[in-house]
Protein backbone atom coordinates (compact mmCIF):
# COMPACT_ATOMS: atom_id res chain seq x y z
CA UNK A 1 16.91 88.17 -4.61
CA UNK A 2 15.43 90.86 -2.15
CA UNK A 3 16.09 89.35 1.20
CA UNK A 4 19.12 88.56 3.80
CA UNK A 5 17.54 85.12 4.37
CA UNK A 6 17.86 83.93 0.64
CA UNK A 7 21.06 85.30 0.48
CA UNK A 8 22.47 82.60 3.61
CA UNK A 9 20.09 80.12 1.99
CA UNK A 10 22.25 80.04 -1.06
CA UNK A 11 25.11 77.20 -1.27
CA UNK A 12 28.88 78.72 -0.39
CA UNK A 13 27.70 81.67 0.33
CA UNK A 14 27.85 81.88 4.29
CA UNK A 15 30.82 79.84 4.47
CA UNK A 16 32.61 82.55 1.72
CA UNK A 17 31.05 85.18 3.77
CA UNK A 18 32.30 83.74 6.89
CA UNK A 19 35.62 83.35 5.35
CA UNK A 20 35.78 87.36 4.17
CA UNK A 21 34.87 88.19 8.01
CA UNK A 22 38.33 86.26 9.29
CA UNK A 23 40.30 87.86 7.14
CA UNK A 24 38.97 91.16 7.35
CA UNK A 25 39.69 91.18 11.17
CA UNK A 26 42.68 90.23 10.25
CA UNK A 27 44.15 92.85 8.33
CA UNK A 28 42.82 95.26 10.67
CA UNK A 29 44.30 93.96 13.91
CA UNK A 30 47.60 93.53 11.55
CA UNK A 31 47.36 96.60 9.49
CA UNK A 32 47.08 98.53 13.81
CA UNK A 33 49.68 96.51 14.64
CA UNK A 34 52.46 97.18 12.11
CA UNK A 35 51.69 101.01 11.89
CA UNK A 36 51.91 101.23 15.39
CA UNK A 37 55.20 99.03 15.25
CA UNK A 38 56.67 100.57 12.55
CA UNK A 39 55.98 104.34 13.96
CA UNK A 40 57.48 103.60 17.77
CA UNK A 41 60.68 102.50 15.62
CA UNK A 42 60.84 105.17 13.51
CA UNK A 43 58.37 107.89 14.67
CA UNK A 44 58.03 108.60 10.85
CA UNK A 45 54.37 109.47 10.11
CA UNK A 46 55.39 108.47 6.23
CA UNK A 47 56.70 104.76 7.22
CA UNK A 48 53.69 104.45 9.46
CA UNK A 49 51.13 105.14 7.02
CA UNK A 50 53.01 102.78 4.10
CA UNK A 51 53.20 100.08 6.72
CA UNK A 52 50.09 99.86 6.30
CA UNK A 53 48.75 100.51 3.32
CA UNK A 54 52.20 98.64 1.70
CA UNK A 55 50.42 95.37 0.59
CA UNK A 56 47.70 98.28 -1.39
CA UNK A 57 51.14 99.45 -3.46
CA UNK A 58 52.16 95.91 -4.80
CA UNK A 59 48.56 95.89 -6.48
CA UNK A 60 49.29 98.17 -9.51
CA UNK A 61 52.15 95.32 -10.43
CA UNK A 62 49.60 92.21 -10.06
CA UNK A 63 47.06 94.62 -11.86
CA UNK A 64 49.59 94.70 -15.30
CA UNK A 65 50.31 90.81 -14.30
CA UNK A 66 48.49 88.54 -12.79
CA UNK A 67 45.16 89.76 -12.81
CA UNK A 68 43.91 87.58 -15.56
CA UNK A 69 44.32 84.80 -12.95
CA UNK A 70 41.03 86.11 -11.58
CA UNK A 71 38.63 84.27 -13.57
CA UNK A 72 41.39 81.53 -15.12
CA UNK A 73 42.52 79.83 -11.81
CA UNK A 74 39.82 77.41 -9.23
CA UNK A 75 38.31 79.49 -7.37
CA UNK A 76 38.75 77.74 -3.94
CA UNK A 77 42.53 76.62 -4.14
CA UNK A 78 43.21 80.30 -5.28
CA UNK A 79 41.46 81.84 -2.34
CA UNK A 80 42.59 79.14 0.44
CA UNK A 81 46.11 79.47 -1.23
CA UNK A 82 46.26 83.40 -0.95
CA UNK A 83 44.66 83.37 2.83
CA UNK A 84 47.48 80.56 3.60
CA UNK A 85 49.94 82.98 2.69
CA UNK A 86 48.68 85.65 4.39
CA UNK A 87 48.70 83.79 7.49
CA UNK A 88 52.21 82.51 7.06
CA UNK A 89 53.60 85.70 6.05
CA UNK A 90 52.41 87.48 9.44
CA UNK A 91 53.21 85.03 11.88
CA UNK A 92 56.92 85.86 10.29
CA UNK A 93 56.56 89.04 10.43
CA UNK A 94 55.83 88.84 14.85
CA UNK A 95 59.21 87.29 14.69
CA UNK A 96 61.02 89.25 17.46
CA UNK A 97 63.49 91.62 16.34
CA UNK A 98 62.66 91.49 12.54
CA UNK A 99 63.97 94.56 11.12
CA UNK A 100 61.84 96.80 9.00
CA UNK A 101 63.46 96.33 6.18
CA UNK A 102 62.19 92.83 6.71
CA UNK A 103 58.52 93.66 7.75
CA UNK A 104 58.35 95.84 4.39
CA UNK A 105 59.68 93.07 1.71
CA UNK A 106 57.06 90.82 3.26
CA UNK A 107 54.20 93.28 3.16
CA UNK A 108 54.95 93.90 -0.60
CA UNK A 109 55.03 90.23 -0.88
CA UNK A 110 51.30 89.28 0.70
CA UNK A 111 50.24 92.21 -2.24
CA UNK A 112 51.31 90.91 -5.05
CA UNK A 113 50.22 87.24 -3.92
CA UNK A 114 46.51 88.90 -3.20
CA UNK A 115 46.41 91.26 -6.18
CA UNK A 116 44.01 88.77 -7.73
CA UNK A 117 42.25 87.94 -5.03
CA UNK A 118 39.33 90.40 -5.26
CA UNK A 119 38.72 89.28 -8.80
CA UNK A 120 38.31 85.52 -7.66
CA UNK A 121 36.00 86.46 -4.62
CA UNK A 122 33.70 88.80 -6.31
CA UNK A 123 33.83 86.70 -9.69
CA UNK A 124 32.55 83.61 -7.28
CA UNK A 125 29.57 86.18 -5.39
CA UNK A 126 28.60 86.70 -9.15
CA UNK A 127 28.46 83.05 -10.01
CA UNK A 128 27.13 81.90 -6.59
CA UNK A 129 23.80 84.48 -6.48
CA UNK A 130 21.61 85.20 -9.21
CA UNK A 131 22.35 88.90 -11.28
CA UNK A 132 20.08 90.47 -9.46
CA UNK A 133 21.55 88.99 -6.10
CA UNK A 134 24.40 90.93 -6.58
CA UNK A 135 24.13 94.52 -5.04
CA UNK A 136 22.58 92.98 -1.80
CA UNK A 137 25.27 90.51 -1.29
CA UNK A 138 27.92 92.84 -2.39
CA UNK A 139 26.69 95.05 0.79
CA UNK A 140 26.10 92.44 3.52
CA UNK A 141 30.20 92.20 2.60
CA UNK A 142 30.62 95.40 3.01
CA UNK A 143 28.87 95.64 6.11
CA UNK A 144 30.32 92.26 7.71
CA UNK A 145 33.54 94.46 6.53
CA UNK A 146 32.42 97.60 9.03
CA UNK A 147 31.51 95.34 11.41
CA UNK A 148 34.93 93.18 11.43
CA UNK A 149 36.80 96.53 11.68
CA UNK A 150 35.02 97.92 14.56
CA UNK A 151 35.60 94.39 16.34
CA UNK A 152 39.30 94.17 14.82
CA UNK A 153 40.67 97.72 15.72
CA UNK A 154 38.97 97.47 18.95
CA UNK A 155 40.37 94.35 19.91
CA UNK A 156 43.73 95.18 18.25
CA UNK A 157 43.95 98.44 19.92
CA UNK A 158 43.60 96.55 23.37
CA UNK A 159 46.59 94.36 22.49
CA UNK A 160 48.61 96.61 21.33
CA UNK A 161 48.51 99.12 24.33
CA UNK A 162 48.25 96.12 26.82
CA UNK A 163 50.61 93.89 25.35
CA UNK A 164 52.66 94.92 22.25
CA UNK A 165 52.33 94.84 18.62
CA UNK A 166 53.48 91.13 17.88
CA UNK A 167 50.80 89.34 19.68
CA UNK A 168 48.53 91.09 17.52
CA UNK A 169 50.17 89.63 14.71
CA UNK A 170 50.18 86.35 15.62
CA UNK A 171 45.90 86.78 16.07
CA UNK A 172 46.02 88.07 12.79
CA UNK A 173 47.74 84.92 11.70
CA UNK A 174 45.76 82.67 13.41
CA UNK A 175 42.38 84.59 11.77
CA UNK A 176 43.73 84.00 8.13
CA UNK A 177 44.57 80.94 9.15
CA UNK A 178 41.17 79.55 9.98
CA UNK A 179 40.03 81.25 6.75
CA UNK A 180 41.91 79.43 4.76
CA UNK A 181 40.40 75.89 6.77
CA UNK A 182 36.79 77.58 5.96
CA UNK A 183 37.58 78.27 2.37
CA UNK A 184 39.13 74.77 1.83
CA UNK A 185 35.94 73.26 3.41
CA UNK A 186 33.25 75.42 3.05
CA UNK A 187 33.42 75.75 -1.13
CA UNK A 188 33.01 72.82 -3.72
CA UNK A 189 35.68 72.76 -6.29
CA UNK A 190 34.48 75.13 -9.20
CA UNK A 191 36.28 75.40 -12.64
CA UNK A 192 38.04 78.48 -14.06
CA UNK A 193 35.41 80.73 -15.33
CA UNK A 194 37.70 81.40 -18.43
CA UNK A 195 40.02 78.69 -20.44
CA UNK A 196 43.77 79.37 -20.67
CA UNK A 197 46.62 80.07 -18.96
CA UNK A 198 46.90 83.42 -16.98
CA UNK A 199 49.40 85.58 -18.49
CA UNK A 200 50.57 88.95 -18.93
CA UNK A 201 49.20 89.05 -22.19
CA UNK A 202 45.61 88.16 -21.73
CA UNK A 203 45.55 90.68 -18.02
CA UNK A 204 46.49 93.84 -20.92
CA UNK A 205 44.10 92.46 -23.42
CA UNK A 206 41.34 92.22 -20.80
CA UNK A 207 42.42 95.75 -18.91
CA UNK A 208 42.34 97.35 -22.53
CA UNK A 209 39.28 96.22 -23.60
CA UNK A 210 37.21 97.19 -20.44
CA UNK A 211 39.18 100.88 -19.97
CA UNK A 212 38.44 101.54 -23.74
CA UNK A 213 34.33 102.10 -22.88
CA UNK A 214 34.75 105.60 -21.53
CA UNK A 215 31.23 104.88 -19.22
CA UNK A 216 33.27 101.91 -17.25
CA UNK A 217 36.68 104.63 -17.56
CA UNK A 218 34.53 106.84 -15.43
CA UNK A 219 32.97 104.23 -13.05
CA UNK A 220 36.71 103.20 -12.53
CA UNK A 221 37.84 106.17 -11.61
CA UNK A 222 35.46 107.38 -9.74
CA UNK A 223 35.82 104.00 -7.68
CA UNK A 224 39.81 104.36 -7.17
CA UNK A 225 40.44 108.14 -7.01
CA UNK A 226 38.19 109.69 -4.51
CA UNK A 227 38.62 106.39 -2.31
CA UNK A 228 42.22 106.06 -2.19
CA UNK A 229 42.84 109.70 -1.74
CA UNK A 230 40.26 109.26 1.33
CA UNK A 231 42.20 106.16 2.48
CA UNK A 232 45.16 108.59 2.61
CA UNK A 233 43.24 110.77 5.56
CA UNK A 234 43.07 107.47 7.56
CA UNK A 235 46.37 106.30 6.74
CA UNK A 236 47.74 108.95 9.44
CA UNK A 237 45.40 107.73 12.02
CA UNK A 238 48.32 106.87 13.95
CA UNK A 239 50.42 109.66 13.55
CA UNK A 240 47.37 112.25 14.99
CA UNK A 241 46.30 110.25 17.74
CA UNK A 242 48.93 107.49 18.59
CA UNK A 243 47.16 106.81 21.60
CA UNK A 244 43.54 106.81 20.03
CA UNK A 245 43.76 105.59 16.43
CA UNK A 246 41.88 102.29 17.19
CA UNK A 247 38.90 104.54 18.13
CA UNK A 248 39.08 106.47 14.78
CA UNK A 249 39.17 103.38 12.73
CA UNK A 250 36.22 101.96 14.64
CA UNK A 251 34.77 104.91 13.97
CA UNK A 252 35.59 105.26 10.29
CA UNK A 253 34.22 101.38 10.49
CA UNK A 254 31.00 102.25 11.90
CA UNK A 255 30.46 105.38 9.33
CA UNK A 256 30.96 102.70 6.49
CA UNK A 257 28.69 100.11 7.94
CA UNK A 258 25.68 102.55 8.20
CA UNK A 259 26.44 103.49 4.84
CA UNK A 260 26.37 99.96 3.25
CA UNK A 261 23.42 99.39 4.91
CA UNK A 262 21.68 102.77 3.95
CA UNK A 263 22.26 102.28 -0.03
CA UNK A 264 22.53 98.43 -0.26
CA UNK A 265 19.36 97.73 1.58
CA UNK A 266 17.17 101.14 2.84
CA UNK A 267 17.38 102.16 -0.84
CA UNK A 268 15.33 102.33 -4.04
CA UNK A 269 17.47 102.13 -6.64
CA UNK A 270 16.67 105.24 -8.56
CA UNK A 271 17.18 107.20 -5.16
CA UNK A 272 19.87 105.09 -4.69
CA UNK A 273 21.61 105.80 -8.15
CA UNK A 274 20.77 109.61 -7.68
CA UNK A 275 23.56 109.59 -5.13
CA UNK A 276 26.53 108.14 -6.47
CA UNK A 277 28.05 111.89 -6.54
CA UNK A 278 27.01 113.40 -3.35
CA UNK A 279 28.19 110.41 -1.67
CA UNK A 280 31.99 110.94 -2.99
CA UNK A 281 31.53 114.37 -2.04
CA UNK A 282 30.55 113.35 1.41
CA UNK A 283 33.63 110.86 1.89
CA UNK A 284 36.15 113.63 1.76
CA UNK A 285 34.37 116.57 3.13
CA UNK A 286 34.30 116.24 6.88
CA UNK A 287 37.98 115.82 6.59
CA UNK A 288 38.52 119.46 6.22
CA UNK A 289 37.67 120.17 9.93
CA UNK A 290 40.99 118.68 10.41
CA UNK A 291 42.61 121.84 9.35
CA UNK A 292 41.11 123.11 12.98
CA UNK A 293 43.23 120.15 14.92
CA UNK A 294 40.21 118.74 16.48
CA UNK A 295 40.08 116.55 19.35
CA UNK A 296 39.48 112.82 19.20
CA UNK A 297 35.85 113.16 20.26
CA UNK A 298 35.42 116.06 16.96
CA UNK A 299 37.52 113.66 14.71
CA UNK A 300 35.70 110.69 15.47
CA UNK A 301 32.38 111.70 14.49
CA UNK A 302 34.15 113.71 11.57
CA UNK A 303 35.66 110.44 10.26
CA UNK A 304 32.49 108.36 11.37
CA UNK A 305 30.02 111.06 9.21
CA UNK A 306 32.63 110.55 6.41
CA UNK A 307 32.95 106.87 6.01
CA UNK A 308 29.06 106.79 5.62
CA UNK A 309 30.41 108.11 1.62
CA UNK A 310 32.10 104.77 1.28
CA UNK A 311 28.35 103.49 0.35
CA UNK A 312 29.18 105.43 -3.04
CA UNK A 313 31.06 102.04 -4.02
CA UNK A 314 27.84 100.01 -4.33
CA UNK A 315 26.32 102.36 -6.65
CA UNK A 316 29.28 102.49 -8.88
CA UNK A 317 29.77 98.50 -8.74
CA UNK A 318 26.02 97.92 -9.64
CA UNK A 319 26.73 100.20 -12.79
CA UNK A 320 29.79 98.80 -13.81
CA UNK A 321 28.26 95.16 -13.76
CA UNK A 322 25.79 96.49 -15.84
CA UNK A 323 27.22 97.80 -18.72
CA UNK A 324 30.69 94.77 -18.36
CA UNK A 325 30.19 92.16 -20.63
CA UNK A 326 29.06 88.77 -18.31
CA UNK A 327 32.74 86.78 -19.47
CA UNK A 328 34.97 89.51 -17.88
CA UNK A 329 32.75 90.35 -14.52
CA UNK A 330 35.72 88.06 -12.31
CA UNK A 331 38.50 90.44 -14.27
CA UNK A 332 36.25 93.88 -14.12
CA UNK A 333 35.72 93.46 -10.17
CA UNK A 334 39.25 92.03 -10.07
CA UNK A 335 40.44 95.44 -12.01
CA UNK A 336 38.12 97.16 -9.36
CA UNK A 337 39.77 96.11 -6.14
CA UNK A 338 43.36 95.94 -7.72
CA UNK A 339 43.16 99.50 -9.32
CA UNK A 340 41.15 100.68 -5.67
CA UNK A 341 43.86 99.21 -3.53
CA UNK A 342 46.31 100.91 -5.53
CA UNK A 343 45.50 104.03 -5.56
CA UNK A 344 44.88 103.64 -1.47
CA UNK A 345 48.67 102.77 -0.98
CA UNK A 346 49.23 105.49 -3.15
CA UNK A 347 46.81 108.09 -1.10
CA UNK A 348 48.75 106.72 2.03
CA UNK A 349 51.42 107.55 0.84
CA UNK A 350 51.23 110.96 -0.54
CA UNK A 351 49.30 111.81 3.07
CA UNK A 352 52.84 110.31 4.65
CA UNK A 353 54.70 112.68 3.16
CA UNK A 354 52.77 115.59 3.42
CA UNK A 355 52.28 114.35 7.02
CA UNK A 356 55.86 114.24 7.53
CA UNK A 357 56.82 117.91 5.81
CA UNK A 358 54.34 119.24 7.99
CA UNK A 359 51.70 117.77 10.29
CA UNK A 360 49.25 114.74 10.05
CA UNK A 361 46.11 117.17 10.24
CA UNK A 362 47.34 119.20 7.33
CA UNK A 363 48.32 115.87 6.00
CA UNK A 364 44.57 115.10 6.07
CA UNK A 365 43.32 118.26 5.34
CA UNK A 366 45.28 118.67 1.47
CA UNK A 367 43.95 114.84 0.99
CA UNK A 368 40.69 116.20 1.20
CA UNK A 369 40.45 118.98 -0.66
CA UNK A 370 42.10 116.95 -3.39
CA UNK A 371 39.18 114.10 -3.08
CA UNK A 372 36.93 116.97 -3.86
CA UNK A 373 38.80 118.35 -6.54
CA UNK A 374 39.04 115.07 -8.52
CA UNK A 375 35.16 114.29 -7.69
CA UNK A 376 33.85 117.23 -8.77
CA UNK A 377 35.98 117.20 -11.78
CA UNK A 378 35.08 113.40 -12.33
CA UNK A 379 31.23 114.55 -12.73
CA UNK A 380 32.14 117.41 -14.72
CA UNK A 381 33.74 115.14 -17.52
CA UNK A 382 31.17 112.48 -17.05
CA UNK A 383 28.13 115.44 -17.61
CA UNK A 384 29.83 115.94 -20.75
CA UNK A 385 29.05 112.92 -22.10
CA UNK A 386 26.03 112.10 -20.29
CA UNK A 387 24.44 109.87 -22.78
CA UNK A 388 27.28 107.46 -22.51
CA UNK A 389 25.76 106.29 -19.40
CA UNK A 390 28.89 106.92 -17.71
CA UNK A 391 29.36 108.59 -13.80
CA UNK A 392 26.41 111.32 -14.30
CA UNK A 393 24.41 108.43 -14.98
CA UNK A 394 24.77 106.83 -12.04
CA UNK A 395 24.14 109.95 -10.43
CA UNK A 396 21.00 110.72 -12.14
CA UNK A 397 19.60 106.99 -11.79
């Protein structure tokens, strides 16, 4: 599959695609909202950046759980279910005068619900296009993904400085609400891609048997670590520029829409798999101009230059599908987005609370430097072992 055209040719694919974009804006118009909510009420930097990033946390308990639901439920009533929740759960949470006790418990809540969710959707983009269909449509998600966050912060930044946080919730509601009409429409009913019941059993069986290839322990690492502790940087968004954040995550947006676009589609892929480091390398290192307090014009083309790194994802995603046998693919992405999330609630966190013992640029700054650290150290172990066709392989194409 080489072109856009045959990808919207293919049956469910636009209306999944379509389905993604709603919920993407979604969760950036509600992820501005609470942070900003949760930060005039407490003017914690650490609260702020878990407000957001709280749903990311619950994922390491679905990962141990319930993530052998990803290829042993129907794909459309699990995806329509999980978006129906998602748009129930925030309308409650624009209830007025909710405390944030409240806001949190439900935020948890929607995580654990979703933590399978990424294993259903990108098991389904694997059934729907062809093997080698996968990379491209992998990126024109990732780019609708850009483009829905530009478009959500934007418009969710206007709301909440004209309006107030709340009515941004209940558009977020309202967006995962019609998803959940597309996804119920839009896809025929599909089987389980896996007999059985899920269970905690099978999710350790499967998660053992695809950590215990060191080449997919690297790609997995390599695809949560450097990410989350990235994730961490944008986390306190709010806290260095209250009154700008929307225009650094638009700008972060845009960096990781020209970077989609650059490896999933200007690429060849032995050029492309040539940069799988340098990319992770480039995600964290504009972030250390923060240590100089820039300005929001400076920090937005630092964190717009930086996103363009998030492209390192589709080069480690078109590895791991490679070398993950063709029965767990819905459970190895699944593992992907669950272990990724997690470790982003965790960088948000850790950049909270360095945020809040200090300041949210040095915050940004020691997240950073420890991306680096970990990448570097990441290729170091992987060029060890070379041969394995581990992280160093992707690197070297």
């Amino acid at each position: 599959m080489r072109s856009y055209q045959q990808l919207f040719r293919t049956p469910e694919f636009t209306p999944l695609f379509l389905a993604s974009a709603l919920q993407t804006a979604a969760s950036t118009v509600a992820g501005l909202a609470l942070g900003t909510l949760v930060y005039a009420a407490t003017e914690s930097p650490l609260l702020a950046a878990v407000s957001m990033f709280c749903p990311q946390l619950a994922q390491v308990l679905g990962a141990t759980t319930l993530l052998s639901a990803a290829d042993r439920l129907a794909p459309r009533a699990a995806l329509t279910g999980i978006a129906l929740s998602y748009a129930l759960g925030t309308a409650a949470m624009a209830a007025p005068g909710a405390p944030i006790g409240a806001l949190f418990a439900l935020i948890l809540l929607q995580g654990l619900i979703a933590s399978p969710a990424g294993g259903v959707r990108w098991g389904l983009l694997n059934e729907i296009l062809t093997k080698d269909g996968y990379l491209l449509g992998r990126s024109v998600f990732n780019m609708m993904s850009g483009i829905m966050q530009i478009t959500g912060y934007a418009v969710g930044g206007v709301l909440v400085a004209v309006l107030s946080p709340r009515p941004a919730l209940l558009l977020a509601a309202a967006l995962y609400g019609a998803a959940a009409v597309g996804l119920r429409l839009g896809l025929t009913p599909r089987p389980p891609r896996a007999s059985g019941r899920p269970s905690v059993r099978a999710t350790w069986r499967a998660n053992a048997l695809l950590l215990s290839s060191r080449p997919r322990r690297h790609l997995y690492l390599a695809l949560w670590l450097p990410n989350g502790l990235v994730v961490g940087c944008e986390s306190l968004y709010v806290s260095y520029a209250p009154n700008a954040a929307g225009t650094l995550f638009a700008c972060a947006a845009f960096g990781m829409l020209v970077g989609d676009i650059t490896v999933g589609r200007l690429l060849g892929k032995e050029l492309r798999g040539r940069l799988g480091v340098p990319l992770l390398l480039l995600l964290a290192v504009p972030y250390l101009f923060f240590a100089l307090r820039p300005g929001v014009p400076v920090a937005a083309v630092c964190v717009a230059v930086a996103s363009v790194g998030f492209g390192a994802s589709l080069v480690q995603q078109e590895r791991l599908m490679a070398v993950t046998p063709d029965e767990l693919a819905g459970h190895a992405l699944g593992l992907h987005s669950a272990g990724m999330l997690t470790m982003q609630g965790v960088g948000a966190t850790l950049a909270g609370a360095v945020a809040q013992l200090t300041s949210p640029a040095t915050g940004m700054t020691v997240m950073a430097v420890a991306s680096i650290a970990v990448t570097l150290s990441l290729a170091a172990a992987s060029l060890r072992h070379a041969e394995d066709g581990g992280l160093v392989a992707v690197g070297r194409g």
